[in-house]
PDB file of N, CA and C in Angstrom:
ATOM      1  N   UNK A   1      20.359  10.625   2.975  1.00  0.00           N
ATOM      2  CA  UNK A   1      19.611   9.651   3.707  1.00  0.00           C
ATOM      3  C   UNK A   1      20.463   8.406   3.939  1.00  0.00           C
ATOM      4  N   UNK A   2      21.051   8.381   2.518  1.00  0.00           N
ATOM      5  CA  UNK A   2      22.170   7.247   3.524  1.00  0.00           C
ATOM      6  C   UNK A   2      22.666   6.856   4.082  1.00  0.00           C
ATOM      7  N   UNK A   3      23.932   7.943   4.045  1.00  0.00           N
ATOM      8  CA  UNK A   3      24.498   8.149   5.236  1.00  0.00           C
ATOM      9  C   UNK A   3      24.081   8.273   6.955  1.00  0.00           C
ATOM     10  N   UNK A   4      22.602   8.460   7.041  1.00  0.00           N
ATOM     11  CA  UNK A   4      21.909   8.066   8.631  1.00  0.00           C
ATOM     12  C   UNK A   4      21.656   7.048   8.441  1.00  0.00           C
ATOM     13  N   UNK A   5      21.478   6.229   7.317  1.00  0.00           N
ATOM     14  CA  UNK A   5      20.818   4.816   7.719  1.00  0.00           C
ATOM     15  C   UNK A   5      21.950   3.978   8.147  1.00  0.00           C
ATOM     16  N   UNK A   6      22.961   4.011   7.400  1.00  0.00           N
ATOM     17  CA  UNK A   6      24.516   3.106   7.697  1.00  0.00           C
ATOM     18  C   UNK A   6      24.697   3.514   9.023  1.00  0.00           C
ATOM     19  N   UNK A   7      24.065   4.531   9.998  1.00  0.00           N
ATOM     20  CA  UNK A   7      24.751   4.460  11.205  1.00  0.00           C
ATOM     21  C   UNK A   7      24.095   3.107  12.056  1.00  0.00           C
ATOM     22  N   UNK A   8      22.326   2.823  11.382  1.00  0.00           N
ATOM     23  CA  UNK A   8      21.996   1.820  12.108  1.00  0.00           C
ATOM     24  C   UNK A   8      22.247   0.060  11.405  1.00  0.00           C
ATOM     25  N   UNK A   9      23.093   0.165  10.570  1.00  0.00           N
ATOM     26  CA  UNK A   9      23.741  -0.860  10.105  1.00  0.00           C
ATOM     27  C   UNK A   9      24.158  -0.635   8.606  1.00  0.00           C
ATOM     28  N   UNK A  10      25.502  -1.215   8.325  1.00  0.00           N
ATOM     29  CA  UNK A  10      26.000  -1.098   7.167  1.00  0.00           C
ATOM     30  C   UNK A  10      25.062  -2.221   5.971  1.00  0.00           C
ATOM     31  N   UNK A  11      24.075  -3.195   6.112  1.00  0.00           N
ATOM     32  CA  UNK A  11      23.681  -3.799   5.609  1.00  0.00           C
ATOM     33  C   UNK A  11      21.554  -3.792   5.514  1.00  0.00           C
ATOM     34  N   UNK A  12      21.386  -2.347   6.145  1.00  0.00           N
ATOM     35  CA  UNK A  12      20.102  -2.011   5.964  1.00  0.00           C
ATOM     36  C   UNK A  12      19.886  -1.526   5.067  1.00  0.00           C
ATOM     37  N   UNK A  13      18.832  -1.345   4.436  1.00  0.00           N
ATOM     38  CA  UNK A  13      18.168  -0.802   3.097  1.00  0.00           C
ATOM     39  C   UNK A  13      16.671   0.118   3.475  1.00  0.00           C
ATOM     40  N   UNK A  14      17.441   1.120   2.932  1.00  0.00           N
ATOM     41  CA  UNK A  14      16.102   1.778   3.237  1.00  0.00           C
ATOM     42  C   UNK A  14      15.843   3.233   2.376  1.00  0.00           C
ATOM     43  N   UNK A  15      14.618   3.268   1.894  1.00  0.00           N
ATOM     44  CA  UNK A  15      14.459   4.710   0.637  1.00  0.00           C
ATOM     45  C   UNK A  15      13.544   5.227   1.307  1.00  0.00           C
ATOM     46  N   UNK A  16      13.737   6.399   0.570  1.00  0.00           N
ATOM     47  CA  UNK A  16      12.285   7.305   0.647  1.00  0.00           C
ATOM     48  C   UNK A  16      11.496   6.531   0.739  1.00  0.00           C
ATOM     49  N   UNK A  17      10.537   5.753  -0.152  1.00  0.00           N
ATOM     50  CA  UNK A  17       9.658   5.519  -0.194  1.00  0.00           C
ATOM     51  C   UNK A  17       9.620   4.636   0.953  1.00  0.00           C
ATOM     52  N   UNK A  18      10.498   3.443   1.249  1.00  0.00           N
ATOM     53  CA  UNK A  18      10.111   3.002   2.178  1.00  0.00           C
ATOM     54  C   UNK A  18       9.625   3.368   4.142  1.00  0.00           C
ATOM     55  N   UNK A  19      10.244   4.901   3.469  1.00  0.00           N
ATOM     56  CA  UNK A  19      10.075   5.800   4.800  1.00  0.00           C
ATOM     57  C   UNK A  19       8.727   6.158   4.759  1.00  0.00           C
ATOM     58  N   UNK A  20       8.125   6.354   3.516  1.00  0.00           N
ATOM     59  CA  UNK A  20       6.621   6.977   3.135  1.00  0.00           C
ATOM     60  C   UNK A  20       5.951   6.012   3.577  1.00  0.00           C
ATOM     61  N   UNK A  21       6.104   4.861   3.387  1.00  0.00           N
ATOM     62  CA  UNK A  21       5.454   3.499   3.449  1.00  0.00           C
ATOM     63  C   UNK A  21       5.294   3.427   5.153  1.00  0.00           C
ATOM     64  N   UNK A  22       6.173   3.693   5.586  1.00  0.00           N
ATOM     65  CA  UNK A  22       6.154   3.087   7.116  1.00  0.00           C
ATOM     66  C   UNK A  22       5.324   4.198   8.326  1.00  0.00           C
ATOM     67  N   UNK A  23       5.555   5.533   7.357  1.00  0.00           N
ATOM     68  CA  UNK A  23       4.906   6.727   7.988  1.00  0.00           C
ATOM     69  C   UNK A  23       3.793   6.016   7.746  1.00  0.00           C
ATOM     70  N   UNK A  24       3.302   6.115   6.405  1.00  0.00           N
ATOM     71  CA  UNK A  24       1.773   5.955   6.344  1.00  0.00           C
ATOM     72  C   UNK A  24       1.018   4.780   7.470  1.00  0.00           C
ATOM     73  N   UNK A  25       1.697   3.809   7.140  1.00  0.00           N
ATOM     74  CA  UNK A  25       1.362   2.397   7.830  1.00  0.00           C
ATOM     75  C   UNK A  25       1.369   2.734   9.544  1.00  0.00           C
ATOM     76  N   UNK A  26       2.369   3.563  10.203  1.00  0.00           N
ATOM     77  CA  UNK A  26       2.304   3.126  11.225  1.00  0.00           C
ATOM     78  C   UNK A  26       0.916   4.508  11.748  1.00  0.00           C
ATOM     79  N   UNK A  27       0.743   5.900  10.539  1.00  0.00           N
ATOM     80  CA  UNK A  27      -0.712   6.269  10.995  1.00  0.00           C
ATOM     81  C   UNK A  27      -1.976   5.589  11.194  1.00  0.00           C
ATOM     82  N   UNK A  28      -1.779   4.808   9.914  1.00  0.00           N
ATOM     83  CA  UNK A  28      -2.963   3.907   9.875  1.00  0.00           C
ATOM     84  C   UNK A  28      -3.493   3.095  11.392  1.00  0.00           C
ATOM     85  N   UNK A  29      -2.169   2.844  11.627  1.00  0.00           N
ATOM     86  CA  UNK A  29      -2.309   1.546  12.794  1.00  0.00           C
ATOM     87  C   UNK A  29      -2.851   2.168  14.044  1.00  0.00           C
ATOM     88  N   UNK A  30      -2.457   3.718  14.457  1.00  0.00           N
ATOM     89  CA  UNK A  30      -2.842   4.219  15.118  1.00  0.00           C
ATOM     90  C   UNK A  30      -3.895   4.872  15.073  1.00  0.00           C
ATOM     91  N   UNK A  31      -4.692   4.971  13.957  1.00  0.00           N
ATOM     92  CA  UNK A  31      -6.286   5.086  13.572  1.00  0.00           C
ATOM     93  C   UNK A  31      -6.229   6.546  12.969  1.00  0.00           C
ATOM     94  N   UNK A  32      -5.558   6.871  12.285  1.00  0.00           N
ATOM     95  CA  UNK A  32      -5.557   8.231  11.417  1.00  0.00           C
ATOM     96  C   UNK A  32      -6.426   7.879  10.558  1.00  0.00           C
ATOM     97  N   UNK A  33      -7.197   8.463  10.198  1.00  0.00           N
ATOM     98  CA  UNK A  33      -8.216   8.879   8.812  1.00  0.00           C
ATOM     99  C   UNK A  33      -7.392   8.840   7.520  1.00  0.00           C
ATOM    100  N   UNK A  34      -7.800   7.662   6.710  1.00  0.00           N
ATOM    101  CA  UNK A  34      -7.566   7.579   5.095  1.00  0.00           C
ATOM    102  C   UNK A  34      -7.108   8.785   4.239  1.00  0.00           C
ATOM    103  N   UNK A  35      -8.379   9.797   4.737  1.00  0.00           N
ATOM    104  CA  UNK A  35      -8.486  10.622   3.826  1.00  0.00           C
ATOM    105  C   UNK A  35      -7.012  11.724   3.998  1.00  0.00           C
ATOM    106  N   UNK A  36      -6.908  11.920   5.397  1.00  0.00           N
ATOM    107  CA  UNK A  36      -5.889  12.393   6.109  1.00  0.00           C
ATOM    108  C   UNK A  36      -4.568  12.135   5.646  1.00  0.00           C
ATOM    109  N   UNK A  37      -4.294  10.591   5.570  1.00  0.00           N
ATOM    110  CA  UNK A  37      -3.444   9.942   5.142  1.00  0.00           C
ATOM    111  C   UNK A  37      -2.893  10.698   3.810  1.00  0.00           C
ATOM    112  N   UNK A  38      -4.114  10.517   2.870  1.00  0.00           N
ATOM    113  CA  UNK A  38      -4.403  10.494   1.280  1.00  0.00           C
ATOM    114  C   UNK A  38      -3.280  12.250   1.354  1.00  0.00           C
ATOM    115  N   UNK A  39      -4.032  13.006   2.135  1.00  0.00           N
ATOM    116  CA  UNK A  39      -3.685  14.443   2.095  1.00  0.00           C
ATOM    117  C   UNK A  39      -2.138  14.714   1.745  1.00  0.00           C
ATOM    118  N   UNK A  40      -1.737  14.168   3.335  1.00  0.00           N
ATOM    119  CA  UNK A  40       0.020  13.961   3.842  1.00  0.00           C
ATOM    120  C   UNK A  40       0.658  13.738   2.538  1.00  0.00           C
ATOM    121  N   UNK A  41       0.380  12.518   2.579  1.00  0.00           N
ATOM    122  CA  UNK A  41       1.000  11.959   1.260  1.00  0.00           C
ATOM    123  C   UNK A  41       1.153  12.522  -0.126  1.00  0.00           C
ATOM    124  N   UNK A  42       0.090  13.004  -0.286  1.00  0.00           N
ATOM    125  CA  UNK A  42      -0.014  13.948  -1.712  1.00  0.00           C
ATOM    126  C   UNK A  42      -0.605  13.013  -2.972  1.00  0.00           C
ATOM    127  N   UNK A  43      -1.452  12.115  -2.441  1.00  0.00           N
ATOM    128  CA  UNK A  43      -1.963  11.006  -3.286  1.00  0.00           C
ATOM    129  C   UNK A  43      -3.175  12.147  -4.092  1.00  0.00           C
ATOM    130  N   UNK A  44      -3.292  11.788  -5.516  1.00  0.00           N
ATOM    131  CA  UNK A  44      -4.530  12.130  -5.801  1.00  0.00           C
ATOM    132  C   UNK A  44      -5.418  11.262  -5.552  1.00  0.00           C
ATOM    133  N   UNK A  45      -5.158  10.063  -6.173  1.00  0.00           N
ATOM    134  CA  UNK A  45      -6.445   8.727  -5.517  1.00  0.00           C
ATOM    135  C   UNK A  45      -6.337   8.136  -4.190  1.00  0.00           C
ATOM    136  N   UNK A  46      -7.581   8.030  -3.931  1.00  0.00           N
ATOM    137  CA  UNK A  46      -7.634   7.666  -2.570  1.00  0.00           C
ATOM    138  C   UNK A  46      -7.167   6.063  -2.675  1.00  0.00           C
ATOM    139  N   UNK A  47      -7.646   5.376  -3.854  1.00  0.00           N
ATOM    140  CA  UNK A  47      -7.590   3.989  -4.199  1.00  0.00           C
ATOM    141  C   UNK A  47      -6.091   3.893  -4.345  1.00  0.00           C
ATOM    142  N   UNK A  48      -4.905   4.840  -4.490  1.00  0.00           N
ATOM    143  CA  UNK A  48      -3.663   4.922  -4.133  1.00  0.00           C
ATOM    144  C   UNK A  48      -3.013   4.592  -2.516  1.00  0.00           C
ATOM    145  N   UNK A  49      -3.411   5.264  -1.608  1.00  0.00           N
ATOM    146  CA  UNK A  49      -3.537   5.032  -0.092  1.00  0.00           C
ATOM    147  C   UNK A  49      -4.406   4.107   0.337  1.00  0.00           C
ATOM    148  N   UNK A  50      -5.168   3.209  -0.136  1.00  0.00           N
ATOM    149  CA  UNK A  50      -5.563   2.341   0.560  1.00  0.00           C
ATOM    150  C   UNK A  50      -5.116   0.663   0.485  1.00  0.00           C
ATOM    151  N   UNK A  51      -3.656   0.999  -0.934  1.00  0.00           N
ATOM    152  CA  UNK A  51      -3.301   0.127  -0.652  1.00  0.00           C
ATOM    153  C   UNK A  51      -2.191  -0.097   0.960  1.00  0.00           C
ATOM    154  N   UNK A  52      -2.141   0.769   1.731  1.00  0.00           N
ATOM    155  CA  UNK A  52      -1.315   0.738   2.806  1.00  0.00           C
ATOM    156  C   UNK A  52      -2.622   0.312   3.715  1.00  0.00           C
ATOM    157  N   UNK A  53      -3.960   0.284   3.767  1.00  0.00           N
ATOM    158  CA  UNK A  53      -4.781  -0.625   4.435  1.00  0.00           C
ATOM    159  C   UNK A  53      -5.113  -2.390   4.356  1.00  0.00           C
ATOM    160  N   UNK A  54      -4.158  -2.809   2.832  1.00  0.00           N
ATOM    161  CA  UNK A  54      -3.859  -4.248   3.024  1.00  0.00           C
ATOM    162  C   UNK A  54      -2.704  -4.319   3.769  1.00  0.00           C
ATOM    163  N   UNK A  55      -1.751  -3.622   3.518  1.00  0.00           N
ATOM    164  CA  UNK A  55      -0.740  -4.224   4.943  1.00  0.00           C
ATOM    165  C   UNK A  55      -1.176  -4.222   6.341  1.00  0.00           C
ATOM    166  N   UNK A  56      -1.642  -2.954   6.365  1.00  0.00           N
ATOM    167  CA  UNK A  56      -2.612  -2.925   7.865  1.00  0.00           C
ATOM    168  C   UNK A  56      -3.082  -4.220   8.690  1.00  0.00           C
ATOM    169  N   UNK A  57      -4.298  -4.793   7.767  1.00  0.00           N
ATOM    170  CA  UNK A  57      -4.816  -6.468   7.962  1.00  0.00           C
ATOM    171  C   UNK A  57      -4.028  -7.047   8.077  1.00  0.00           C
ATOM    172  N   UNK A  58      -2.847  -7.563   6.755  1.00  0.00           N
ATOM    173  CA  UNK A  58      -2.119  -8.689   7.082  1.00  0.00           C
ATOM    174  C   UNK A  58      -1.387  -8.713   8.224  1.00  0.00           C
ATOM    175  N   UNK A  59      -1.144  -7.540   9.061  1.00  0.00           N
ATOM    176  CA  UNK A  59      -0.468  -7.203  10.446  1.00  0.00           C
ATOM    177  C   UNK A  59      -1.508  -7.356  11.289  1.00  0.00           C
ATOM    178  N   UNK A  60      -2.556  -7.190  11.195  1.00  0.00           N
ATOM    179  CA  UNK A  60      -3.976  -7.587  12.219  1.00  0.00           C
ATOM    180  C   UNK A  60      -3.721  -9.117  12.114  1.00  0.00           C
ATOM    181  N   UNK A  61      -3.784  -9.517  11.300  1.00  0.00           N
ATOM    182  CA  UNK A  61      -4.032 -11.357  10.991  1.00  0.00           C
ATOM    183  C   UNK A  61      -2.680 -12.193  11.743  1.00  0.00           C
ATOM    184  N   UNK A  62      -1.531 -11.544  11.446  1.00  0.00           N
ATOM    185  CA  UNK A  62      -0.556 -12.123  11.969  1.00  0.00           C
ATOM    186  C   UNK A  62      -0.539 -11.993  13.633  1.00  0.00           C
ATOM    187  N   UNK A  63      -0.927 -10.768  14.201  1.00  0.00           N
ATOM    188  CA  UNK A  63      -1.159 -10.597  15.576  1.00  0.00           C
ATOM    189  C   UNK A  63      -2.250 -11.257  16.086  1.00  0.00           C
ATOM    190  N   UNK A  64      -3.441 -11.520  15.264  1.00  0.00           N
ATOM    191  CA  UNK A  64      -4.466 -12.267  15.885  1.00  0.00           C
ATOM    192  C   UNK A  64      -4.361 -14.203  15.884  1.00  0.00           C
ATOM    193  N   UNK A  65      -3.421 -14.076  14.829  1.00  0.00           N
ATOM    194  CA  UNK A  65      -2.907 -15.353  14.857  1.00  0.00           C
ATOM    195  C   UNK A  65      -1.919 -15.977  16.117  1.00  0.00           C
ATOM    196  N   UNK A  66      -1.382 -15.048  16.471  1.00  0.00           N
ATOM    197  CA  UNK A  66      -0.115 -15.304  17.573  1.00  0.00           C
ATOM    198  C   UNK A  66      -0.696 -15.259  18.434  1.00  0.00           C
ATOM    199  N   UNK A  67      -1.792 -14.518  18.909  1.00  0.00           N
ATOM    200  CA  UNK A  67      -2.447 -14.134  20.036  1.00  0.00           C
ATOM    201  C   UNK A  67      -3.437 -14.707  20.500  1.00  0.00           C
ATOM    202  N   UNK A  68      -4.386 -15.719  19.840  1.00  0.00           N
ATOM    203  CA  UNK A  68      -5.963 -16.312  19.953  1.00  0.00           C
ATOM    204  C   UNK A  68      -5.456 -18.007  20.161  1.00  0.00           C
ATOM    205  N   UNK A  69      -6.364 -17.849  21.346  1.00  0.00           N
ATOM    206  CA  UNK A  69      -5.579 -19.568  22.093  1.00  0.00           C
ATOM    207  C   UNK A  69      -5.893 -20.491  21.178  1.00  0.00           C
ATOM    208  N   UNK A  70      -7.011 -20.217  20.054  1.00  0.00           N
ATOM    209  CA  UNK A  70      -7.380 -21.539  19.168  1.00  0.00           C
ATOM    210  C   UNK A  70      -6.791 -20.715  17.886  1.00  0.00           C
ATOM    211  N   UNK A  71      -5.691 -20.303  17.613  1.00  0.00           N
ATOM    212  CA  UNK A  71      -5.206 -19.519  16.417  1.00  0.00           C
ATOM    213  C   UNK A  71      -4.182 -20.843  15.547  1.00  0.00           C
TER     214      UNK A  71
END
């Protein structure tokens, strides 16, 4: 995995997990089902996968912030 990431810069960082992280997150964003999520992933708790629904918000909040004329 390294070795593909250094092709998009010698000073990126990036793991598995953070690949898991970004899969999950960017299903979420596109409205995949939790439970769905939960599956992929191989979570036994669901209360495991839903912490990738607080990043979700704080990315709602920051876009609704940039975006709302009285923000």
């Amino acid at each position: 995995m390294k070795k593909y990431v250094r092709r998009f810069g010698p000073n990126l960082k990036a793991s598995p997990h953070s690949l898991r992280h970004a899969f999950a997150s960017h299903l979420l964003t596109e409205g995949a089902d939790l439970r769905a999520i939960q599956e992929m992933l191989g979570h036994v708790s669901l209360s495991t996968t839903q912490k990738y629904t607080q990043v979700s918000i704080k990315q709602l909040i920051e876009v609704y912030d940039k975006a709302h004329p009285k923000a």
